[in-house]
Protein backbone atom coordinates (compact mmCIF):
# COMPACT_ATOMS: atom_id res chain seq x y z
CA UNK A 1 -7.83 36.82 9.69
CA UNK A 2 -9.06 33.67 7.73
CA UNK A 3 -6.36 32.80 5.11
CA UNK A 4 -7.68 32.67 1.53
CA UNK A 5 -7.27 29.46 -0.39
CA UNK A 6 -4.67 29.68 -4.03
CA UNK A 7 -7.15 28.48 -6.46
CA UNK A 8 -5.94 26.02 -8.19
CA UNK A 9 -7.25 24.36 -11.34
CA UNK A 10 -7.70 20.73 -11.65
CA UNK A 11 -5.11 18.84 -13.87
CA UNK A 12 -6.17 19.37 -17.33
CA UNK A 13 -8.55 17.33 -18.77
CA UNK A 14 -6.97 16.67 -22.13
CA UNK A 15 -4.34 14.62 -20.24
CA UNK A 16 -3.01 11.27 -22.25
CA UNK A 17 -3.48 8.34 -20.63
CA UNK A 18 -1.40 4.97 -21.17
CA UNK A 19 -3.28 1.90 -23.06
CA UNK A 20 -3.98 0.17 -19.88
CA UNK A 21 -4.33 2.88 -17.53
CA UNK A 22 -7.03 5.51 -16.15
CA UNK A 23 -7.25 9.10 -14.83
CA UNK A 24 -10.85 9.93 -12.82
CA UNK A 25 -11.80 13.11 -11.31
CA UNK A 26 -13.73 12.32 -7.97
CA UNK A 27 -16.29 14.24 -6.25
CA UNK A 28 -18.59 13.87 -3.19
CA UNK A 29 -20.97 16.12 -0.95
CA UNK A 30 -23.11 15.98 1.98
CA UNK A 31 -26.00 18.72 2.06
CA UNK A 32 -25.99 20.75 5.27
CA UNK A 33 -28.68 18.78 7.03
CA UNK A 34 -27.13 15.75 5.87
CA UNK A 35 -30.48 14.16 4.44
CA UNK A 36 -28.69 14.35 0.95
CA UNK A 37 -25.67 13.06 -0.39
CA UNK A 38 -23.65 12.92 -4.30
CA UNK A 39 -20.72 10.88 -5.68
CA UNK A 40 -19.38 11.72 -9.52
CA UNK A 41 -16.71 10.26 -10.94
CA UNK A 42 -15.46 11.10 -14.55
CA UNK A 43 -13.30 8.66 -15.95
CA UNK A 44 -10.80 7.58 -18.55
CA UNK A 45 -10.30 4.12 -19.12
CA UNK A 46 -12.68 3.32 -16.32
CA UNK A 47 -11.28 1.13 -13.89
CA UNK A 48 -14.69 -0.88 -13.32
CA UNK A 49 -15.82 -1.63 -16.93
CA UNK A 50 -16.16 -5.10 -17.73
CA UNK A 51 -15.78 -3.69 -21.54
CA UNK A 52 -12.42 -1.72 -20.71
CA UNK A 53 -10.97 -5.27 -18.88
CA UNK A 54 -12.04 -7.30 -21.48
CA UNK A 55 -10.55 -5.24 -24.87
CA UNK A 56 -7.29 -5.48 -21.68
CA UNK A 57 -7.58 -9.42 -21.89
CA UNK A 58 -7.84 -8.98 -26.34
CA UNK A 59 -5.04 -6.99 -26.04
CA UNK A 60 -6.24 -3.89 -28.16
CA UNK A 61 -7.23 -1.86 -25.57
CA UNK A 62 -7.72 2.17 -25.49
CA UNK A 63 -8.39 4.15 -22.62
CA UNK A 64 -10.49 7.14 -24.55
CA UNK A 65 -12.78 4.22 -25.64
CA UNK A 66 -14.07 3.45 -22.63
CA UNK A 67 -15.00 6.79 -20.70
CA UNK A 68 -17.91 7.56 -18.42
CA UNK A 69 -19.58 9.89 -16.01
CA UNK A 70 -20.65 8.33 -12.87
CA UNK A 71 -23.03 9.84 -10.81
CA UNK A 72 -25.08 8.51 -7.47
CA UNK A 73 -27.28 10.49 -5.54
CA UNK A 74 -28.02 9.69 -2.13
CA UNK A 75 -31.06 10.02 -0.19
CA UNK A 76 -34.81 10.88 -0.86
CA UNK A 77 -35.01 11.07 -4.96
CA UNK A 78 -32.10 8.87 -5.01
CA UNK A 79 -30.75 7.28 -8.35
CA UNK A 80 -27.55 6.06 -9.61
CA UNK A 81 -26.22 6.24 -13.27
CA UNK A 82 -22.60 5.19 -15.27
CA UNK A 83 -23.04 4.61 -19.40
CA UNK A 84 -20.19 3.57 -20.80
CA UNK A 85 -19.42 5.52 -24.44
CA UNK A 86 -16.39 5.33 -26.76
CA UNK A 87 -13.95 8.39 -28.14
CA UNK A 88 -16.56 9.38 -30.86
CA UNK A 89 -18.61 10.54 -27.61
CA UNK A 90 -15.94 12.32 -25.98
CA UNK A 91 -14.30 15.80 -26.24
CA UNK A 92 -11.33 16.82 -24.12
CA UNK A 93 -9.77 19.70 -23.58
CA UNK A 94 -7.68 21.40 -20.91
CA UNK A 95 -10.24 23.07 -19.26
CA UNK A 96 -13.19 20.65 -19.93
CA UNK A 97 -13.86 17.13 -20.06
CA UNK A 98 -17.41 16.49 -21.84
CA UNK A 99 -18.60 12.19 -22.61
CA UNK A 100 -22.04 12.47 -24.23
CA UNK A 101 -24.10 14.94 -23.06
CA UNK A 102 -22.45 15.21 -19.75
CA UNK A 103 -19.33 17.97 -18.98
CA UNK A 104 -17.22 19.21 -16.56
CA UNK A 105 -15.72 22.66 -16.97
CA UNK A 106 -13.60 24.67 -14.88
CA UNK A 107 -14.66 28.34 -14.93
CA UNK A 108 -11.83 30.01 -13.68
CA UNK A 109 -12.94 30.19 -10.17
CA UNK A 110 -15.61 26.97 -9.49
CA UNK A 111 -16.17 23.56 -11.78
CA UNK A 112 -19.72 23.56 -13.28
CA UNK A 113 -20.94 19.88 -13.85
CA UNK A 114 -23.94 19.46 -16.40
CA UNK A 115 -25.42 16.19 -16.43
CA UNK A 116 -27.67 14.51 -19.33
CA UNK A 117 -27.52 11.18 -17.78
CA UNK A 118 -29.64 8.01 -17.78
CA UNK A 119 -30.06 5.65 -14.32
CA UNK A 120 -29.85 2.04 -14.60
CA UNK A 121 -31.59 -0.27 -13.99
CA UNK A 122 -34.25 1.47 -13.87
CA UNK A 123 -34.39 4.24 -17.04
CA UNK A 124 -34.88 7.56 -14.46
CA UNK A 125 -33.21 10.82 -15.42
CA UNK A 126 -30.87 12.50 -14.07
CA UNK A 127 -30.28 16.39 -15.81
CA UNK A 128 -29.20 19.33 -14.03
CA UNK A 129 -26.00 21.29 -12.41
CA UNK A 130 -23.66 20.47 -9.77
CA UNK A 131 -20.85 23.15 -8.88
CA UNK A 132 -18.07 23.09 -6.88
CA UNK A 133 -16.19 26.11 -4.99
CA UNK A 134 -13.36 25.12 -3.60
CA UNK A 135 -11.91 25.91 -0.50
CA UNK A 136 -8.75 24.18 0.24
CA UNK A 137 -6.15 23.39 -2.49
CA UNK A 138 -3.50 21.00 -3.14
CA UNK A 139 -1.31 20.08 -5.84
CA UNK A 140 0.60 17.36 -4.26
CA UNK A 141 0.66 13.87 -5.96
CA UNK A 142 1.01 11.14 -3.98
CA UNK A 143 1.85 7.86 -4.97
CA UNK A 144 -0.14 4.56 -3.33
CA UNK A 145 2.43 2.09 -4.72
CA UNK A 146 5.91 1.41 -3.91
CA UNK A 147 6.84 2.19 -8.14
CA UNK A 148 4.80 5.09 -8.28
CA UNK A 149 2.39 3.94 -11.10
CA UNK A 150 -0.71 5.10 -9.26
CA UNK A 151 -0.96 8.68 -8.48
CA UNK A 152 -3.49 10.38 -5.68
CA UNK A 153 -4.00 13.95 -6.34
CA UNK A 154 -6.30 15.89 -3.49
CA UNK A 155 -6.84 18.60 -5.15
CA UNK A 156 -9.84 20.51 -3.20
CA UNK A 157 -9.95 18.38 0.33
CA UNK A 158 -12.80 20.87 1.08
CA UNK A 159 -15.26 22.77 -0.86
CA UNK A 160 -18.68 23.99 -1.09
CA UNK A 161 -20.81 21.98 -3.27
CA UNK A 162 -24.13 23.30 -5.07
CA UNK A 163 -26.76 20.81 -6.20
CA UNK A 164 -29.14 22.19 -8.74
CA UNK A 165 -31.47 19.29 -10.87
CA UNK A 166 -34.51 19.08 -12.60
CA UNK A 167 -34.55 15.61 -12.75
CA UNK A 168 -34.54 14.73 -10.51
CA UNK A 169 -36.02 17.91 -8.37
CA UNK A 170 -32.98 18.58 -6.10
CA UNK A 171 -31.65 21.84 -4.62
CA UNK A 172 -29.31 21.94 -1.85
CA UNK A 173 -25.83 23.08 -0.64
CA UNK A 174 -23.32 20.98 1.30
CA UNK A 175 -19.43 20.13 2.04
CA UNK A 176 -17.43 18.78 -0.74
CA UNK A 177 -14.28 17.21 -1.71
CA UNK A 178 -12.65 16.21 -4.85
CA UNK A 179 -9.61 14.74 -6.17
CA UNK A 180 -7.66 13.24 -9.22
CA UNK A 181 -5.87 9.59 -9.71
CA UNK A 182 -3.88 8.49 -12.46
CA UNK A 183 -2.37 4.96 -13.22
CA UNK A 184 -0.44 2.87 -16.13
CA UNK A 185 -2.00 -0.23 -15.10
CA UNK A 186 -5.69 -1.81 -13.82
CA UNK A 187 -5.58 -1.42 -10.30
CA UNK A 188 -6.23 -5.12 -10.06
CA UNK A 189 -3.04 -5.92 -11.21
CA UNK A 190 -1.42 -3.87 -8.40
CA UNK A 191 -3.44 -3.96 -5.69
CA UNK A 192 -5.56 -6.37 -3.31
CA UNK A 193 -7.94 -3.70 -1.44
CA UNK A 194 -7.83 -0.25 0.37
CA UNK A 195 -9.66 1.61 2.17
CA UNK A 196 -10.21 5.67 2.56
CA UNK A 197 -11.97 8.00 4.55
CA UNK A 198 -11.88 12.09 4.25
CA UNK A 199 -13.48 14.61 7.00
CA UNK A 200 -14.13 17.97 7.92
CA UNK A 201 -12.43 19.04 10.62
CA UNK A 202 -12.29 22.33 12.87
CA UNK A 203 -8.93 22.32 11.87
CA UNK A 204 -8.49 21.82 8.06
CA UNK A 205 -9.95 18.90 6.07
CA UNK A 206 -8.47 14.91 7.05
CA UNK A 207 -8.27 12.58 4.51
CA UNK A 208 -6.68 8.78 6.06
CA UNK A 209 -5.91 6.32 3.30
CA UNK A 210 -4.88 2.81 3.37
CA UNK A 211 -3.96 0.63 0.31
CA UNK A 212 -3.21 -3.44 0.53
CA UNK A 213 -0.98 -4.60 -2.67
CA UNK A 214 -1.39 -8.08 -4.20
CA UNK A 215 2.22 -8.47 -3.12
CA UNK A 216 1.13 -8.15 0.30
CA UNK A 217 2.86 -4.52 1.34
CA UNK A 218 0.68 -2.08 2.35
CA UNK A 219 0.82 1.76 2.63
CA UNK A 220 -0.99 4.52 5.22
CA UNK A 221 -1.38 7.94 4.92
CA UNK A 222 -2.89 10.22 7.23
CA UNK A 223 -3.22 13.62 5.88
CA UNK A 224 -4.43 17.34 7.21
CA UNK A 225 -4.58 20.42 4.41
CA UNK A 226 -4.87 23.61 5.57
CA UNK A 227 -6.20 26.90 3.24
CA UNK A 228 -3.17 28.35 2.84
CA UNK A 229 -1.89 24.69 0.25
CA UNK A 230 0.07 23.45 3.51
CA UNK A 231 -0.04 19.18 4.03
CA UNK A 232 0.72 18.02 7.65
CA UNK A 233 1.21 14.05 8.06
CA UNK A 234 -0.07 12.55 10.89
CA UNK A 235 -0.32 9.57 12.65
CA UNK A 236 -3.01 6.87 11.58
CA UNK A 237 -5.44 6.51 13.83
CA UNK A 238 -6.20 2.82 15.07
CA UNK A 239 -8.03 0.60 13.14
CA UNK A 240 -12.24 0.48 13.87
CA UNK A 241 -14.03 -2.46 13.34
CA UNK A 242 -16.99 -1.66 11.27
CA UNK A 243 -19.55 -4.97 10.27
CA UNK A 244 -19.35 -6.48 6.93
CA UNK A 245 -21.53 -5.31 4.39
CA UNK A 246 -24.60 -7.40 3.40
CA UNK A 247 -21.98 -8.89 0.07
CA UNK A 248 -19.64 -9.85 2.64
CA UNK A 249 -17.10 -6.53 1.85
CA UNK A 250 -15.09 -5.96 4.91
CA UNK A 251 -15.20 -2.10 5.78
CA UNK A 252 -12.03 -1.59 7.77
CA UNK A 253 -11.73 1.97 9.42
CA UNK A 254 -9.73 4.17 11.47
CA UNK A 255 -10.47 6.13 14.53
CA UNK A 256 -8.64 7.45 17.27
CA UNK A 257 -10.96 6.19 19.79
CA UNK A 258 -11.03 2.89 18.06
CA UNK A 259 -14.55 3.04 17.51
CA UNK A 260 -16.47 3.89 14.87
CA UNK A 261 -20.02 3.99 13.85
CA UNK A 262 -21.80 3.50 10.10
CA UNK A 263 -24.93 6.05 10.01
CA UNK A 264 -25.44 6.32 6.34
CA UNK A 265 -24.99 3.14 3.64
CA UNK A 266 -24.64 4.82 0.31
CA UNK A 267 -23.58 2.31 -1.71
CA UNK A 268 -23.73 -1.76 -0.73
CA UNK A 269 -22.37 -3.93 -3.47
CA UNK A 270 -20.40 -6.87 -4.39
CA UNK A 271 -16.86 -5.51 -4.51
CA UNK A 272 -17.04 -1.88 -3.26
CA UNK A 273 -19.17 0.23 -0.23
CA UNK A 274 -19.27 3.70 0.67
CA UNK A 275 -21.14 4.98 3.71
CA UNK A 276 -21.33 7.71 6.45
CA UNK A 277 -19.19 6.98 9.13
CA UNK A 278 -18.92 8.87 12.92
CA UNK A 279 -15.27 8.81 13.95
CA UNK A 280 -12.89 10.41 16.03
CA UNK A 281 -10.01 12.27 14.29
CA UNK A 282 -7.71 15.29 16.00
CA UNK A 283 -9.66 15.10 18.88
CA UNK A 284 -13.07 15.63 17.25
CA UNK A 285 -15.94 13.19 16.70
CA UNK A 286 -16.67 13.72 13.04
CA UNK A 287 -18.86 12.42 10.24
CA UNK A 288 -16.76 11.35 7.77
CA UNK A 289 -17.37 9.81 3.70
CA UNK A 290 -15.80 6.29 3.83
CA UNK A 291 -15.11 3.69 1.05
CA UNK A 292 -13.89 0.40 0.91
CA UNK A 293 -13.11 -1.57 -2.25
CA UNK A 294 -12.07 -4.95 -2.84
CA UNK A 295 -10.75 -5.95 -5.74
CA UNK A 296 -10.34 -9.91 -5.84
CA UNK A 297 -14.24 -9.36 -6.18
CA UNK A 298 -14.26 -7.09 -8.64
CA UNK A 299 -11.89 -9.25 -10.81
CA UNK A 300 -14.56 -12.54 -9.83
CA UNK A 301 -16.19 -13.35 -12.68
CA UNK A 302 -19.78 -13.76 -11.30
CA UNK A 303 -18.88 -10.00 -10.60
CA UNK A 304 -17.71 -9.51 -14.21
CA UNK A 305 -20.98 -10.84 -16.01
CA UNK A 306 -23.56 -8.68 -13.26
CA UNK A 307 -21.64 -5.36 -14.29
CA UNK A 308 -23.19 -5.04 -17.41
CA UNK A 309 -26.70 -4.39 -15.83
CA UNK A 310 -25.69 -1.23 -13.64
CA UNK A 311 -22.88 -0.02 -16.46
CA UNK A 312 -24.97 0.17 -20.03
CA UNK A 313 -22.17 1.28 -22.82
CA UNK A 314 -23.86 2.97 -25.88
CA UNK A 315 -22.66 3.10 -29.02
CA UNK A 316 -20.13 5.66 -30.28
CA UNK A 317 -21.67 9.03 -31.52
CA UNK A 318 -20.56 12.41 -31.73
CA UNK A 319 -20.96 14.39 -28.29
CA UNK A 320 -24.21 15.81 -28.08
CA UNK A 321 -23.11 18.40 -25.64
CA UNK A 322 -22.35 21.86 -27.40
CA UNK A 323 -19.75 23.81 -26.26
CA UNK A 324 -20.49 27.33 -24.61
């Protein structure tokens, strides 16, 4: 008999967050026939806004001033969106997190997403549901930093995820995963680069994570969940080589085989990518979501004046988002 996941509620959205720090709710999904793909982040203090690091470097910096939803959808009908809007825009409460005209809410059993949003550059819509069932819980929070001042939460390693737009036309059902970090600092000041990959698995969800600080330590994880809340560490897997992107990121990866293979780019930029990857984990050749993120070139300031043209911030108003 299949055990039935605890669900579990993400970690309220109301949460404070320290002057220089973030929290982010993650998301990603891969439709069925794997012609589609999503990424949303919702953050707090986002951790790539050029406007959040530079009221950091003025010294009068506040977290709930520089929120956004970031959303990128992969694929045909593909578009990419993350406006930037201060705490006038921004409504939190425990069980719902709305910027704008964008909200998550968690309905006692799933997390319904409505988005409003905007793509950049090019002014496309984006307007429609996502929702996410989950099927595999965790409340463990892991630290990636020797102090502890930047928490890893996988909350639902696996999940279904429902796609439902108007704009753009989209309808289709995949795999999901989402997750929760937390931090008192920029995670430039702690860390060089990491890497992470999560997969679906025959036997419970993987999720292999590798962080590089600027003091030179580094830490691994290597993670299985199973339904029932359990967490089994394993041993990393060997490092892949993967090619550079076309920015020059390196995309380190890990695979018991020692080889692994990119069949998807979903994102190729100057400090961060995130791609399909076929590896071998547990004895199964999987596809897995991968991301690799380098922070010295985020922190670049070449990097630092381009931002502004993907990340628009709009000017603080009331959210236009009414409550149900």
């Amino acid at each position: 008999m299949e055990t039935r996941p605890t669900i579990c509620r993400p970690p309220p959205f109301d949460q404070t967050v320290d002057q220089t720090g973030y929290a982010w709710w993650y998301l990603d999904a891969i439709s069925d026939d794997q012609r589609f793909g999503v990424t949303l982040i919702a953050f707090i203090g986002s951790v790539f806004s050029p406007y959040y690091v530079r009221a950091r470097a003025r010294g009068s910096s506040d977290p709930l001033n520089h929120c956004a939803i970031n959303v990128a959808l992969y694929g045909p009908k593909g578009r990419w969106s993350m406006t930037e809007r201060g705490r006038d825009s921004v409504e939190q409460q425990a069980d719902s997190f709305i910027v704008g005209p964008s909200a998550l809410e968690w309905n006692g059993d799933h997390l319904s997403i409505e988005l409003n949003e905007w793509a950049a550059p090019l002014p496309r819509r984006i307007r429609g549901q996502i929702r996410l069932f989950p099927r595999t819980t965790s409340d463990q929070s892991i630290a990636l930093d020797p102090d502890g001042r930047h928490l890893w939460t996988p909350i639902w390693p696996e999940a279904r995820v429902e796609m439902e737009l108007d704009c753009p036309e989209l309808r289709w059902s995949g795999a999901g995963y989402f997750d929760h970090n937390t931090g008192t600092e920029p995670l430039e000041s702690r860390f060089d680069t990491w890497f992470w990959l999560r997969a679906h698995t025959q036997r419970g969800p993987v999720v292999l994570y590798d962080t590089k600080l600027r003091s030179g330590g580094e830490r691994h994880l290597a993670l299985r969940f199973d339904r029932a809340g359990g967490v089994e560490s394993l041993p990393s897997p060997a490092l892949a080589r993967l090619p550079r992107s076309r920015w020059g990121v390196a995309r380190p990866c890990r695979s018991e085989n020692e080889e692994a293979k990119i069949t998807t780019v979903w994102e190729d930029t100057p400090f961060y990518t995130r791609s399909l990857v076929e590896i071998r984990v547990l004895g199964e050749q999987v596809t897995a979501v991968h991301e690799s993120l380098s922070l010295p070139r985020f922190s670049s300031s070449v990097v630092q004046l381009m931002l502004p043209f993907r990340m628009p911030r709009r000017r603080s108003k009331p959210s236009t988002r009414a409550r149900k």
